[in-house]
N, C-alpha and C. Protein backbone atom coordinates (compact mmCIF):
# COMPACT_ATOMS: atom_id res chain seq x y z
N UNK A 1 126.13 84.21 116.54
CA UNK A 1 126.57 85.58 116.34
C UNK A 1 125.66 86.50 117.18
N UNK A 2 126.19 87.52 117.91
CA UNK A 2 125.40 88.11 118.63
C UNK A 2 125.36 89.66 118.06
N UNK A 3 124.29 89.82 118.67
CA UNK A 3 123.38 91.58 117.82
C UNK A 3 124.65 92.65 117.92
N UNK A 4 125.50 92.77 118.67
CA UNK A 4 126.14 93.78 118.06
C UNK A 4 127.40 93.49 117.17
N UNK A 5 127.76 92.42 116.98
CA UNK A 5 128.05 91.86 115.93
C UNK A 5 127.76 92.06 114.60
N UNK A 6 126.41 91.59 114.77
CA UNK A 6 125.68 91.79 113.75
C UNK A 6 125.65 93.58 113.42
N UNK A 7 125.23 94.02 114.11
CA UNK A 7 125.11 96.10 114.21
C UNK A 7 126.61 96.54 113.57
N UNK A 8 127.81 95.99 113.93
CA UNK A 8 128.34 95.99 113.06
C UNK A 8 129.09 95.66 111.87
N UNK A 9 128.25 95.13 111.37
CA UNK A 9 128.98 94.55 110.39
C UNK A 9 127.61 94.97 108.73
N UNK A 10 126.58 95.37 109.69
CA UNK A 10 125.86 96.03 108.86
C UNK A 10 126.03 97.89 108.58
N UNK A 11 126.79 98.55 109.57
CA UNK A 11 127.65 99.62 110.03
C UNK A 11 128.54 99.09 108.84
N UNK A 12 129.47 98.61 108.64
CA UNK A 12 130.46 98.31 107.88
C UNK A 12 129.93 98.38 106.03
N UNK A 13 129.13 97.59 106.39
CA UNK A 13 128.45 97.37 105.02
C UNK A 13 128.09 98.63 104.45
N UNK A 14 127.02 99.52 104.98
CA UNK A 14 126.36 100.49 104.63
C UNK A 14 127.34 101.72 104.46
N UNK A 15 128.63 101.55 105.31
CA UNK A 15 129.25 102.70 105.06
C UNK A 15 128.86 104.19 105.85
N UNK A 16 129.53 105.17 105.64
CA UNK A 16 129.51 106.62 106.07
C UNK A 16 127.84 107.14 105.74
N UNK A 17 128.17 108.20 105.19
CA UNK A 17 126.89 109.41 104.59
C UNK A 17 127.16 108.81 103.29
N UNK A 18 125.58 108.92 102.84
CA UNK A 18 125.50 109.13 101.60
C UNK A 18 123.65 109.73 100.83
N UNK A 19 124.10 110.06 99.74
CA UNK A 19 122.74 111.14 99.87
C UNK A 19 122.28 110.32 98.30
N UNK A 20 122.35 109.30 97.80
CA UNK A 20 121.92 108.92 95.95
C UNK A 20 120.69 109.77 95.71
N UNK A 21 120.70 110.17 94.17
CA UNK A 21 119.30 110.81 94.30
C UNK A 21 118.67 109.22 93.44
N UNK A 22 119.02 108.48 93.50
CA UNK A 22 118.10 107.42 93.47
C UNK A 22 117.09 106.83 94.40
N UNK A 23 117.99 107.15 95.72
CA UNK A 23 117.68 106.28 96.86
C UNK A 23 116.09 107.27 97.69
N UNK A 24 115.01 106.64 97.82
CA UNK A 24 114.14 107.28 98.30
C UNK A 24 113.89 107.31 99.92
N UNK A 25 115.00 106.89 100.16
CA UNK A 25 115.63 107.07 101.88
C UNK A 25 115.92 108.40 101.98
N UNK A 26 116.32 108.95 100.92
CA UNK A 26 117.31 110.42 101.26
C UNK A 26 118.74 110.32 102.22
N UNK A 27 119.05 111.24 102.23
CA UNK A 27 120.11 111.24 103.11
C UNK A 27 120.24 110.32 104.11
N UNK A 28 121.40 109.59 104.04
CA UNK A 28 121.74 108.09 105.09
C UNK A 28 123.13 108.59 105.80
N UNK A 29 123.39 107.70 106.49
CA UNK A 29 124.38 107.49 107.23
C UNK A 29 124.26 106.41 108.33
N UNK A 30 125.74 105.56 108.36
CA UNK A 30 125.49 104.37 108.71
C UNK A 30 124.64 103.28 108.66
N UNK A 31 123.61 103.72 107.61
CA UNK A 31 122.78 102.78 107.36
C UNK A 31 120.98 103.32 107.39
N UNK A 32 121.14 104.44 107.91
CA UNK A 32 119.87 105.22 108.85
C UNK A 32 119.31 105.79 108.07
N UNK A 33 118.45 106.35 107.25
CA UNK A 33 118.09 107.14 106.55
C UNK A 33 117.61 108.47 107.41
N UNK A 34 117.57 109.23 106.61
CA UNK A 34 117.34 110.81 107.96
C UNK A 34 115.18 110.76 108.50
N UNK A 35 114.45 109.75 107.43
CA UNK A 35 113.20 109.78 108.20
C UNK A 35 113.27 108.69 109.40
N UNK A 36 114.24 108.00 109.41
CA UNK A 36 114.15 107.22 110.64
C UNK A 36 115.05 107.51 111.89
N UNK A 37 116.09 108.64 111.62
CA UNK A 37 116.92 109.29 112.47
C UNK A 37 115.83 110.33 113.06
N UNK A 38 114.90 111.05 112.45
CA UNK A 38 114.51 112.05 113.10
C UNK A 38 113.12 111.41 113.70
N UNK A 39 112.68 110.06 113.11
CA UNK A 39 111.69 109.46 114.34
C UNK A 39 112.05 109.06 115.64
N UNK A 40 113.66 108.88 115.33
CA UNK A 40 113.86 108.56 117.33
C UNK A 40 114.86 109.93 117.61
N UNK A 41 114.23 110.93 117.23
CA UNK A 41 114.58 112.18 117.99
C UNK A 41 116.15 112.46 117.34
N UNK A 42 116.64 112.58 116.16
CA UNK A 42 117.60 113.27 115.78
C UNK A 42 117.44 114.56 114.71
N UNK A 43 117.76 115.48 115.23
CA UNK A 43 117.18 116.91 114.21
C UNK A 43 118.71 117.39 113.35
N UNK A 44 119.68 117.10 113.51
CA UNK A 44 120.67 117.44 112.70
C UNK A 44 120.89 116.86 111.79
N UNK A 45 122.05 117.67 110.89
CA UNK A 45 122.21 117.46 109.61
C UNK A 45 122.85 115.77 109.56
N UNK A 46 122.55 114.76 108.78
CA UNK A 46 123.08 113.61 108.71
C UNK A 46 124.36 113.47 108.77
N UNK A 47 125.08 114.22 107.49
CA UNK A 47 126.67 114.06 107.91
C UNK A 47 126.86 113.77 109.28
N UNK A 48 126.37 114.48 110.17
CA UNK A 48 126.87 114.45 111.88
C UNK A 48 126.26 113.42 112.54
N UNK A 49 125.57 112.39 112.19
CA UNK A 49 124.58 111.97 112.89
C UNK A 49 125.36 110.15 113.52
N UNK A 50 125.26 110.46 114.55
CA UNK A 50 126.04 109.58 115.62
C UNK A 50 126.62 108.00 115.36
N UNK A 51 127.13 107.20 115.44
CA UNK A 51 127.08 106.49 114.80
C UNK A 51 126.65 105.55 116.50
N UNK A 52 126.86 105.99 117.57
CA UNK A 52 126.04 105.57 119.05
C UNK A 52 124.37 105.39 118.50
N UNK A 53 124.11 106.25 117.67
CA UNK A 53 122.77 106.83 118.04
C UNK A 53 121.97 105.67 116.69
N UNK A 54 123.04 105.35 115.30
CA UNK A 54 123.08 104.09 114.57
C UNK A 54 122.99 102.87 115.50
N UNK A 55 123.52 102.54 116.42
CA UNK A 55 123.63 101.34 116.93
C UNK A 55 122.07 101.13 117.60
N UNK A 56 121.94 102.32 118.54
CA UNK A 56 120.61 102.24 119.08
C UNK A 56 119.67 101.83 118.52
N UNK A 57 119.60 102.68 117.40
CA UNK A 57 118.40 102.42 116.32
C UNK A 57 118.03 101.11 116.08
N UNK A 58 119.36 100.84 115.30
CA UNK A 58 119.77 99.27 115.00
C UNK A 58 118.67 98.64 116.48
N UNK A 59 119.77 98.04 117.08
CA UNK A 59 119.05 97.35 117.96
C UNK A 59 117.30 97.21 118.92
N UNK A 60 117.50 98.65 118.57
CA UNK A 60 115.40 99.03 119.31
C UNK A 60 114.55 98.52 118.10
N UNK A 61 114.82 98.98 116.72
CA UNK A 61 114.45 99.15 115.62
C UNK A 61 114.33 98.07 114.61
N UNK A 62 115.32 97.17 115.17
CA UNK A 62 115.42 95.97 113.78
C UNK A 62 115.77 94.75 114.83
N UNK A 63 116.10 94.63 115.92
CA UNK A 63 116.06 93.39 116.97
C UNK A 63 115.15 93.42 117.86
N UNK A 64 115.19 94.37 118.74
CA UNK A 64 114.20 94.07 119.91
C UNK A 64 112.80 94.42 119.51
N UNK A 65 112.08 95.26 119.07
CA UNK A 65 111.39 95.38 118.43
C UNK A 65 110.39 94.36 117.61
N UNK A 66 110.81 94.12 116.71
CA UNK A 66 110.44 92.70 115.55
C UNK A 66 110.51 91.18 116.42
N UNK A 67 111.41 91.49 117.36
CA UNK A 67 111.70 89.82 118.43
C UNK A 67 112.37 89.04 117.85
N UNK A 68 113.47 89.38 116.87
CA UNK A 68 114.31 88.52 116.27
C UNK A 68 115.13 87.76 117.48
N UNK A 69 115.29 88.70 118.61
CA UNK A 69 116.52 87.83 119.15
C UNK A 69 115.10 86.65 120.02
N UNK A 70 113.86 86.33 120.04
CA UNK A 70 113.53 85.26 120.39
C UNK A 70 113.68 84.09 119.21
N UNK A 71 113.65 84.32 117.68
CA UNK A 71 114.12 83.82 117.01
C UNK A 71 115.62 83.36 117.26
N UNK A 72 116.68 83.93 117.62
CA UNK A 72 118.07 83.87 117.90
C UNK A 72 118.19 82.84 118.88
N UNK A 73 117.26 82.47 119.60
CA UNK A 73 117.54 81.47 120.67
C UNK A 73 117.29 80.22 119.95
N UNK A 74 116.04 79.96 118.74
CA UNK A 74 115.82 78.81 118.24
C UNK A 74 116.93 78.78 116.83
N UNK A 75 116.60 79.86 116.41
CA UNK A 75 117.80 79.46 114.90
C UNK A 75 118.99 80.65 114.74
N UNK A 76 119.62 80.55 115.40
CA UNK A 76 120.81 81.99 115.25
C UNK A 76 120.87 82.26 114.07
N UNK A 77 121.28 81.63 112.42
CA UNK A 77 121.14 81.87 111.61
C UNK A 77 119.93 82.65 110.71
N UNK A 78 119.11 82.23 111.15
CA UNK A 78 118.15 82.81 110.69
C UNK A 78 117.60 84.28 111.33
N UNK A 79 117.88 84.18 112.43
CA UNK A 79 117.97 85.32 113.05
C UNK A 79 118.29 86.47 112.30
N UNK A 80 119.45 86.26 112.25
CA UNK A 80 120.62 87.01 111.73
C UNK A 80 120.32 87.45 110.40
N UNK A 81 119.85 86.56 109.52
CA UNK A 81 119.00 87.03 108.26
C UNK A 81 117.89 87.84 108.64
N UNK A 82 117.23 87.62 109.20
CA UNK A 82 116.20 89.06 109.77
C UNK A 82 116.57 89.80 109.73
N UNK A 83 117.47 90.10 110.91
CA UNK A 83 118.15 91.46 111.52
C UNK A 83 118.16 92.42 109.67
N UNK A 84 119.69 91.62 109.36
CA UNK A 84 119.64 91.95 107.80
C UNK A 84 118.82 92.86 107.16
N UNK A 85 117.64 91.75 107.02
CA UNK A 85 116.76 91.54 105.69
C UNK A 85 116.05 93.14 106.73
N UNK A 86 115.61 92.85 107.64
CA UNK A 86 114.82 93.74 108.12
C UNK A 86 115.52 95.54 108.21
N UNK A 87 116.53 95.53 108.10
CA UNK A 87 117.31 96.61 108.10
C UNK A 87 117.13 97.42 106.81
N UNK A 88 116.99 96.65 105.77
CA UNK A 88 117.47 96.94 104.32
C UNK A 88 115.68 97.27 103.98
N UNK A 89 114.91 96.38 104.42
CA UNK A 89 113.50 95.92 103.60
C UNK A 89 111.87 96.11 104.66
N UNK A 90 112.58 95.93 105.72
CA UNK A 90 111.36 96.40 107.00
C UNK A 90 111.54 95.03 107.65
N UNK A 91 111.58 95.39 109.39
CA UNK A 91 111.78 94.37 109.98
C UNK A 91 110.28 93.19 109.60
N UNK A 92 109.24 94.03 109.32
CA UNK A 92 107.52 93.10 108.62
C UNK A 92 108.13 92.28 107.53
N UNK A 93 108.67 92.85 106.75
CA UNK A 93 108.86 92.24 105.37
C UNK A 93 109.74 90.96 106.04
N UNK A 94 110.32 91.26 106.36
CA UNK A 94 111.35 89.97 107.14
C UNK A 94 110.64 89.17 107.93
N UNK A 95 109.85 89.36 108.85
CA UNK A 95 108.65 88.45 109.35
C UNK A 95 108.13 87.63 108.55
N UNK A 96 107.53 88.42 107.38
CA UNK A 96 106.25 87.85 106.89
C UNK A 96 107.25 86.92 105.85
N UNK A 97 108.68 86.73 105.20
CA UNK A 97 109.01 86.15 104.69
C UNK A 97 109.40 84.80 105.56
N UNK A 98 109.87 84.73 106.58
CA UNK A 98 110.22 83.48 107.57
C UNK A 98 108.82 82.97 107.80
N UNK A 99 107.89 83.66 107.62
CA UNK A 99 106.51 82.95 107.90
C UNK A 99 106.14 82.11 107.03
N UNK A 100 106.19 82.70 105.99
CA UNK A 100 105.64 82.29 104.16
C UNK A 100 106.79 80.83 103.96
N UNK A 101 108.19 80.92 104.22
CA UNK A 101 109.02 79.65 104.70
C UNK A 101 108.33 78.54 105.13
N UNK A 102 108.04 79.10 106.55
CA UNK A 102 107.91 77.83 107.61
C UNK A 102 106.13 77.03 106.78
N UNK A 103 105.68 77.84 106.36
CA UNK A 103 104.54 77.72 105.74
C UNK A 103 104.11 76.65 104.51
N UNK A 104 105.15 76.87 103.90
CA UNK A 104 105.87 76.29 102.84
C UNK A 104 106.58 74.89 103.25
N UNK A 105 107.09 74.87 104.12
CA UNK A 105 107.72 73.57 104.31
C UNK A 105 107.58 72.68 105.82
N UNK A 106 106.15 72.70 106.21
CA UNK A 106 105.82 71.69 107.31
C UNK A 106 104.90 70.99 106.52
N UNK A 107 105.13 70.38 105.14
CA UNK A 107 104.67 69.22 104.95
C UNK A 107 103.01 69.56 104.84
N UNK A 108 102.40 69.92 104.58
CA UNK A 108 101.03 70.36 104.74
C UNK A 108 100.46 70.02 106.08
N UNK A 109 101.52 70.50 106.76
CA UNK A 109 100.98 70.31 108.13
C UNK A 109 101.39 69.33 108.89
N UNK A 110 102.14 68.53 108.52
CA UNK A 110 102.53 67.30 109.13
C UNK A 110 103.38 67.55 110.65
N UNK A 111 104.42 68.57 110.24
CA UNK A 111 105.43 69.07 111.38
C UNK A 111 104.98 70.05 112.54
N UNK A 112 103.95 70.67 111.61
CA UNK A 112 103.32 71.64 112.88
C UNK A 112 102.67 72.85 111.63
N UNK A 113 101.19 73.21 112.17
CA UNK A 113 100.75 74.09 111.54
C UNK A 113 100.86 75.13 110.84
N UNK A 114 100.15 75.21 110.40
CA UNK A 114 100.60 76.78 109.61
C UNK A 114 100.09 77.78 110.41
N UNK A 115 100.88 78.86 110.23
CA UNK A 115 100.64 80.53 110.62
C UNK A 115 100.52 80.89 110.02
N UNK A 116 99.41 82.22 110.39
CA UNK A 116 98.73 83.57 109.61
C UNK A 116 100.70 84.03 109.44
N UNK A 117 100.27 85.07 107.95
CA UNK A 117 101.13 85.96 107.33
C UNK A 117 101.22 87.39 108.42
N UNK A 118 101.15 87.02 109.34
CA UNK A 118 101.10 88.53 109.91
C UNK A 118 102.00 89.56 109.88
N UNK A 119 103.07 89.32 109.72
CA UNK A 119 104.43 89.92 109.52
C UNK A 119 104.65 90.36 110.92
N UNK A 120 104.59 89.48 111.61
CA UNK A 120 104.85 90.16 113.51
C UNK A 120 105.31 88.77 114.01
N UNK A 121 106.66 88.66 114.50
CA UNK A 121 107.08 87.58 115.12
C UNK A 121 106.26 86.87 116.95
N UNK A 122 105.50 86.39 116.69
CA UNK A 122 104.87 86.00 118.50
C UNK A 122 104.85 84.55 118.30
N UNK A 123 104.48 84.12 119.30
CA UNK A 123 104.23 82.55 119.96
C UNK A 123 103.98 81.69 119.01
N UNK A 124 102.76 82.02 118.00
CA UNK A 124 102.60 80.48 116.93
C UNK A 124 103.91 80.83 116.04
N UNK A 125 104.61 81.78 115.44
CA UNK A 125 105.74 81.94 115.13
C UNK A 125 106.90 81.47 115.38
N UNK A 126 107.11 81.34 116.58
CA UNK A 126 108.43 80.98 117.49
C UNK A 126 108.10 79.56 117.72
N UNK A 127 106.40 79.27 117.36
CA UNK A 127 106.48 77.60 117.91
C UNK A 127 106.33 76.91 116.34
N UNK A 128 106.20 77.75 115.59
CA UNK A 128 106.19 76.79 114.15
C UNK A 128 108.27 76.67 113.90
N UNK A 129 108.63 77.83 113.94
CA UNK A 129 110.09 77.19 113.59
C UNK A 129 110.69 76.62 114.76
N UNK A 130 110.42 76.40 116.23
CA UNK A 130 110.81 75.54 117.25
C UNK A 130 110.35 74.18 116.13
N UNK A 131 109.17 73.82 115.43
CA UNK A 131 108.43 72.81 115.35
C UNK A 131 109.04 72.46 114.04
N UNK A 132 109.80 72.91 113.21
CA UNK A 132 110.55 73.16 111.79
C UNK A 132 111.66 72.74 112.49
N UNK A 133 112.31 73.32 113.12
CA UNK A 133 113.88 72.59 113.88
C UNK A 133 113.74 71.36 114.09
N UNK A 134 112.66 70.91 115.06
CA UNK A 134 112.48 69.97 115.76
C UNK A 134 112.61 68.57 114.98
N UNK A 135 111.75 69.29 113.61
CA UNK A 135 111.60 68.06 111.83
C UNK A 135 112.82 67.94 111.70
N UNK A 136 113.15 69.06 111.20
CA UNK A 136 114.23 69.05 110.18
C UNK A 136 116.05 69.39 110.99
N UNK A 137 116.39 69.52 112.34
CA UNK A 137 117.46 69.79 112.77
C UNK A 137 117.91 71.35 112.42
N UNK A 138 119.42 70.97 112.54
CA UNK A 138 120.00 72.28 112.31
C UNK A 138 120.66 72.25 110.84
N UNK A 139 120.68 71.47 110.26
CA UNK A 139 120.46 71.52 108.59
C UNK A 139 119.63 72.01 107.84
N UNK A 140 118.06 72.09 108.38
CA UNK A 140 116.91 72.90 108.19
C UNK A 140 117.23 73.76 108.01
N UNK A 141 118.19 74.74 108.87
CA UNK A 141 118.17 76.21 109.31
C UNK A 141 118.73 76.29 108.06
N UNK A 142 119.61 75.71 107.39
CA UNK A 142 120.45 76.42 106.12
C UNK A 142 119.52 76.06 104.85
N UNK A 143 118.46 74.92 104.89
CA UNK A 143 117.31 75.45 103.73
C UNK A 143 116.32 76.03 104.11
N UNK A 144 115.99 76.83 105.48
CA UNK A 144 115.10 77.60 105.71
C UNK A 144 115.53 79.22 105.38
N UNK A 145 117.32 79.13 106.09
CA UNK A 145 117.49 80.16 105.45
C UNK A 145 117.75 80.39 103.76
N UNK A 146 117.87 79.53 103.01
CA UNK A 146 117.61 79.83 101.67
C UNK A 146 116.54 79.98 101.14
N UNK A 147 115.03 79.78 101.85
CA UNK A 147 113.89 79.45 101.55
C UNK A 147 113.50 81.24 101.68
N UNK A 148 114.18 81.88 102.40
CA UNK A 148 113.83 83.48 102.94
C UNK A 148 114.75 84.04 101.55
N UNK A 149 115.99 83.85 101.85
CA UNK A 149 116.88 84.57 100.79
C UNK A 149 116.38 84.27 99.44
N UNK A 150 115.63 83.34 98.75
CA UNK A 150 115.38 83.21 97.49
C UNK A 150 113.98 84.94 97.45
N UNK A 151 113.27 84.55 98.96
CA UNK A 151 112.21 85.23 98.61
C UNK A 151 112.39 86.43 98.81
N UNK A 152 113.26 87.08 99.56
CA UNK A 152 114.60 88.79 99.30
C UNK A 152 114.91 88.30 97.70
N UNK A 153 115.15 87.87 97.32
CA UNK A 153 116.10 87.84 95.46
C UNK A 153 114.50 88.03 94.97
N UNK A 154 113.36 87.83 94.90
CA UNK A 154 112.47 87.67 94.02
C UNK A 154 112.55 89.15 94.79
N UNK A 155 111.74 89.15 95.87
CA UNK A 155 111.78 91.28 96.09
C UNK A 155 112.21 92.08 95.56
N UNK A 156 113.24 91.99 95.15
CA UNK A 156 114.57 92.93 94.94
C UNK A 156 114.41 93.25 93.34
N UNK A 157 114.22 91.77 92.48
CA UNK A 157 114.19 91.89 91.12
C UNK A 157 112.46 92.75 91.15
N UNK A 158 111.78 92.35 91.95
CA UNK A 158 110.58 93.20 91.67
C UNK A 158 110.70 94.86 91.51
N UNK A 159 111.36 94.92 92.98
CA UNK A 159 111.52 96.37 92.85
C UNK A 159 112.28 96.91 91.68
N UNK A 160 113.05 96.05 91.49
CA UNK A 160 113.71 97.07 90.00
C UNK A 160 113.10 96.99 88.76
N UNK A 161 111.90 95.85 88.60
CA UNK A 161 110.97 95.99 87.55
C UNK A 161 110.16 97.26 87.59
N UNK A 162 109.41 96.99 88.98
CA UNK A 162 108.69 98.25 89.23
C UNK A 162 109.14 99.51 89.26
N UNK A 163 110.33 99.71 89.34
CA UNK A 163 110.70 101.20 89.26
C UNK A 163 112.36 100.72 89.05
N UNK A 164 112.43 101.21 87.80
CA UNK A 164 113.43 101.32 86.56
C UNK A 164 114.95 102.29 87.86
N UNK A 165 114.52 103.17 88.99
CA UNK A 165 115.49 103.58 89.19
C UNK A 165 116.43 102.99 90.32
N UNK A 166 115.36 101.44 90.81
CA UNK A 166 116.29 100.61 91.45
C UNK A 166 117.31 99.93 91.15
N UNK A 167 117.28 99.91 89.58
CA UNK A 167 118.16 99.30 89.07
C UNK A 167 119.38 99.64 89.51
N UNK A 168 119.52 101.01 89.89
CA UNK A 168 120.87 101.15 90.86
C UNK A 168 121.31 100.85 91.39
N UNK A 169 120.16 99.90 92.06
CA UNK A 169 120.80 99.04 93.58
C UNK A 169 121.03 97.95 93.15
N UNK A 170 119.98 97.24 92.46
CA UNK A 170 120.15 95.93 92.18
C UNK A 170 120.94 94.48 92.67
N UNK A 171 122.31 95.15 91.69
CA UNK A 171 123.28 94.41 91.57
C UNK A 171 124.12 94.63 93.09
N UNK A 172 124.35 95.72 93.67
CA UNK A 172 124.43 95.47 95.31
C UNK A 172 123.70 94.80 96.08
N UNK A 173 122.71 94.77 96.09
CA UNK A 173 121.71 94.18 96.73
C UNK A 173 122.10 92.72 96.82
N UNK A 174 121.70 92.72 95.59
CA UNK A 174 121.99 90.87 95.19
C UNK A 174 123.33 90.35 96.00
N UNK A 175 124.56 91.22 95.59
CA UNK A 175 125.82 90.61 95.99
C UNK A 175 126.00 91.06 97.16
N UNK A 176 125.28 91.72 97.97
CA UNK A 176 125.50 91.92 99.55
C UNK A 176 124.50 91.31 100.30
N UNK A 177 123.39 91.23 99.87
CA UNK A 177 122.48 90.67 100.95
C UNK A 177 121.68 89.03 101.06
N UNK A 178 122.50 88.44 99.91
CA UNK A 178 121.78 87.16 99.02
C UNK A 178 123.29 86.45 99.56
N UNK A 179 123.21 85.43 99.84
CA UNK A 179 123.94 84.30 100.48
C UNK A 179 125.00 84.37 101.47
């Protein structure tokens, strides 16, 4: 699946404007919240706010950026859960969960070392899940990607422990961004 694919179908998901007074994004649209529209230079009111100028974001912001699409060359799937996860949760948080994965399941080392938690996708990154493929195939990719998505479902229930007004989201969350 390729990134603008992906751009929209997370466009799709997120929908138009919307302002929850739950949501501590504030005012959204297409997915954007208005503090991350007006960090890459948008000063108008959200209702209006481009849905060109969504895609950009998207892609500077949650792909090229984070280096998912060097991930995309070794596991497309998992990729693609980044992009996601990183959209909704911080492209870091999405790092540092594929890390905590690969971490988790090379055998105590047997397949290939462990990596620091850095939450920044580079070289020992890209060579521990090259080195995770390499073990485990492309069957891996679908318990590596469950190995990330369990650890988004534990996030998610946190946040709504920790603050009673996520509970709003919750149950979206779960059924949009979990399998």
């Amino acid at each position: 699946m390729d990134i603008d694919t992906l751009i929209d179908e997370v466009i799709r998901r997120e929908g138009g404007f919307s302002d929850h007074p739950a949501d501590r994004g504030g005012p959204t649209r297409w997915g954007i919240t208005q503090t991350v529209a007006r960090a890459h230079g948008y000063q108008g009111d959200m209702r209006g706010f481009p849905r060109e100028q969504a895609v950009a974001i998207y892609r500077a912001r949650y792909w090229d950026g984070p280096r998912f699409a060097f991930v995309a060359e070794i596991a497309p799937k998992i990729a693609a859960e980044l992009f996601d996860t990183g959209v909704n949760m911080g492209p870091a948080v999405a790092a540092g969960f594929l890390q905590r994965a690969l971490n988790a399941l090379n055998r105590n080392g047997r397949d290939y070392r462990d990596i620091a938690v850095d939450r920044r996708i580079g070289p020992r990154t890209l060579a521990a899940l090259g080195g995770f493929m390499e073990a485990r195939g492309r069957n891996g990719e679908t318990v590596l990607l469950k190995a990330i998505e369990a650890l988004q479902g534990a996030r998610y229930i946190d946040l709504a422990e920790s603050r009673p007004a996520n509970e709003a989201f919750l149950y979206g969350w779960l059924a949009n961004r979990i399998g």
